[in-house]
Protein backbone atom coordinates (compact mmCIF):
# COMPACT_ATOMS: atom_id res chain seq x y z
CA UNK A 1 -35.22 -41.64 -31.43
CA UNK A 2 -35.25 -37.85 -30.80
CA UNK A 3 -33.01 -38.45 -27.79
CA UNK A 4 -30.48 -40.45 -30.05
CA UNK A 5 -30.93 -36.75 -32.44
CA UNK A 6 -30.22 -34.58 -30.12
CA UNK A 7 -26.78 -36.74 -28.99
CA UNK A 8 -25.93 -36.98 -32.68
CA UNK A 9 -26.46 -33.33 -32.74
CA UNK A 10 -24.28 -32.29 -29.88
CA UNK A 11 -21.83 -34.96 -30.58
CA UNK A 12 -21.35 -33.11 -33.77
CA UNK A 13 -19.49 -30.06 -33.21
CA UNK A 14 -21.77 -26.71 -34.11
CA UNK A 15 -20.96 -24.07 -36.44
CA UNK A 16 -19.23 -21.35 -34.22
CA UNK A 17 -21.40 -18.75 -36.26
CA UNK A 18 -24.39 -20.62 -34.22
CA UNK A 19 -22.75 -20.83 -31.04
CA UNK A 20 -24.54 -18.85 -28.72
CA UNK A 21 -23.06 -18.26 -24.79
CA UNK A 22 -25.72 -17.94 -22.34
CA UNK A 23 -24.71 -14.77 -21.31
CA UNK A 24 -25.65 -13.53 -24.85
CA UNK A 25 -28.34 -15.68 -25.26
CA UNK A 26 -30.24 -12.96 -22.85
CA UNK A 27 -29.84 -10.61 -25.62
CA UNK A 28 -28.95 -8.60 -23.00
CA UNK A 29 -32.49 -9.05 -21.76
CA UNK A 30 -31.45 -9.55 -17.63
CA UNK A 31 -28.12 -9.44 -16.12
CA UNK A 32 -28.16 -9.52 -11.98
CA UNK A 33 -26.51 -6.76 -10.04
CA UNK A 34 -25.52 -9.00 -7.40
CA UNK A 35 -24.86 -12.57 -9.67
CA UNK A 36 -24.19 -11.24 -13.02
CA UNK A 37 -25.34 -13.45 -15.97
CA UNK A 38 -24.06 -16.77 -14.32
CA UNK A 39 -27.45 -17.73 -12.81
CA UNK A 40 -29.63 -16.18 -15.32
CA UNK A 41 -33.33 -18.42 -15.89
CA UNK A 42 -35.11 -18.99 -19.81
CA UNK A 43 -38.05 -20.28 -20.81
CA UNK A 44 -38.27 -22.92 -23.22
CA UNK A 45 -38.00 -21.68 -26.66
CA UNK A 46 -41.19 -23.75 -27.94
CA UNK A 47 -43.47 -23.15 -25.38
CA UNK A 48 -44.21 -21.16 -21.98
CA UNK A 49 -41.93 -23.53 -19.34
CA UNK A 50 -39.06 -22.70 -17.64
CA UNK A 51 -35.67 -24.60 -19.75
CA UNK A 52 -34.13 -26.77 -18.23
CA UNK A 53 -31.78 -27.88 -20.91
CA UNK A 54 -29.43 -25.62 -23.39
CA UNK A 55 -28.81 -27.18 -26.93
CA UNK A 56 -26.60 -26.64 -29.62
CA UNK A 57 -25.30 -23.63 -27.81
CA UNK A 58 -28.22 -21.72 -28.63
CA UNK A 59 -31.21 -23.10 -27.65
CA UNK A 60 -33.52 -23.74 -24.27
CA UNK A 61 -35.72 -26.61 -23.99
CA UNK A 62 -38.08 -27.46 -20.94
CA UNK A 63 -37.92 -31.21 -20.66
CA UNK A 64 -40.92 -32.35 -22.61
CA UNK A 65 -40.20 -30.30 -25.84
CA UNK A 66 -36.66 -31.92 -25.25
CA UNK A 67 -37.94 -35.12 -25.55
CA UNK A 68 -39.19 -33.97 -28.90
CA UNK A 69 -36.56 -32.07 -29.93
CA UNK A 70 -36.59 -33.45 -33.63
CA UNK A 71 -39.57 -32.58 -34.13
CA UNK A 72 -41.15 -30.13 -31.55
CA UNK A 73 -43.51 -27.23 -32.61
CA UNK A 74 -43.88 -24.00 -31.15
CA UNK A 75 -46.95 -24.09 -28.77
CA UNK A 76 -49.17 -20.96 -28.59
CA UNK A 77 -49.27 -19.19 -25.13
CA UNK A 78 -52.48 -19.15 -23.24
CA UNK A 79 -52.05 -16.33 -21.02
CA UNK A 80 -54.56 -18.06 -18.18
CA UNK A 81 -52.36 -21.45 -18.46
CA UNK A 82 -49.24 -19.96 -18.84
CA UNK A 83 -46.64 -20.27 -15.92
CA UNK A 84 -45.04 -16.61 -16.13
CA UNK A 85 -48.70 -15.27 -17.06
CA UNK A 86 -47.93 -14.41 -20.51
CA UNK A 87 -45.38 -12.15 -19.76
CA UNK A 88 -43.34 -13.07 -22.70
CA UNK A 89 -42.92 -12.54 -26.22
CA UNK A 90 -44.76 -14.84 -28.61
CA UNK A 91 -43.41 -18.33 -28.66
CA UNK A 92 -41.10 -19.99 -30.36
CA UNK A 93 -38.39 -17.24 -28.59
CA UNK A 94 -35.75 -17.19 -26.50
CA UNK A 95 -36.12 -15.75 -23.56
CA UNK A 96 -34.36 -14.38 -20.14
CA UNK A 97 -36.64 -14.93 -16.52
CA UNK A 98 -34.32 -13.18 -14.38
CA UNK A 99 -31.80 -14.31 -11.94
CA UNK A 100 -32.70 -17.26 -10.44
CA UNK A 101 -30.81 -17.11 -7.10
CA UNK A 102 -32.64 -14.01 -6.57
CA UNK A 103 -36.20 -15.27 -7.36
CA UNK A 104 -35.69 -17.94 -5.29
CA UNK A 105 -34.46 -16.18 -2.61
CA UNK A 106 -37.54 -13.75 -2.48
CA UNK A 107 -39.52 -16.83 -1.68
């Protein structure tokens, strides 16, 4: 049902007010010297994941608050559970991990 949502929802199309490129969606927060802003990583806006969805133009979802998307709830970071360490501002926020070429390049 909250897959069937979220197709209604992009099916529809969004406000342009609301429409959020993912070069802007950094907030200016990371841009790559070498890449630019193409390859830029988020973490899910609910919780502490890496995204691997964008919504509505302005949101980033990991896949199990996608699942959820009708009805997901920001989740409260645990800084010794957390994936990035709690290196983040407070969920729910959007938020830029960097160029992910590069990180996975430094591997």
């Amino acid at each position: 049902a909250d897959l069937a949502a979220c197709r209604e929802a992009v099916a529809a199309a969004p406000e342009p007010k609301d429409v959020v490129c993912p070069g802007c969606a950094s907030a200016g927060a990371s841009t790559c010297a070498k890449h630019g802003n193409e390859f830029i990583g988020f973490k899910c806006y609910y919780c502490c994941n890496s995204a691997t969805f964008f919504c509505w133009g302005k949101r980033h979802f990991c896949n199990p608050c996608h699942q959820i998307a009708g009805t997901v709830k920001p989740k409260a970071c645990v800084p010794s559970q957390c994936p990035l360490g709690g290196q983040h501002p407070a969920n729910p926020c959007e938020y830029a991990l960097g160029c992910a070429l590069c990180r996975d390049s430094a591997e």
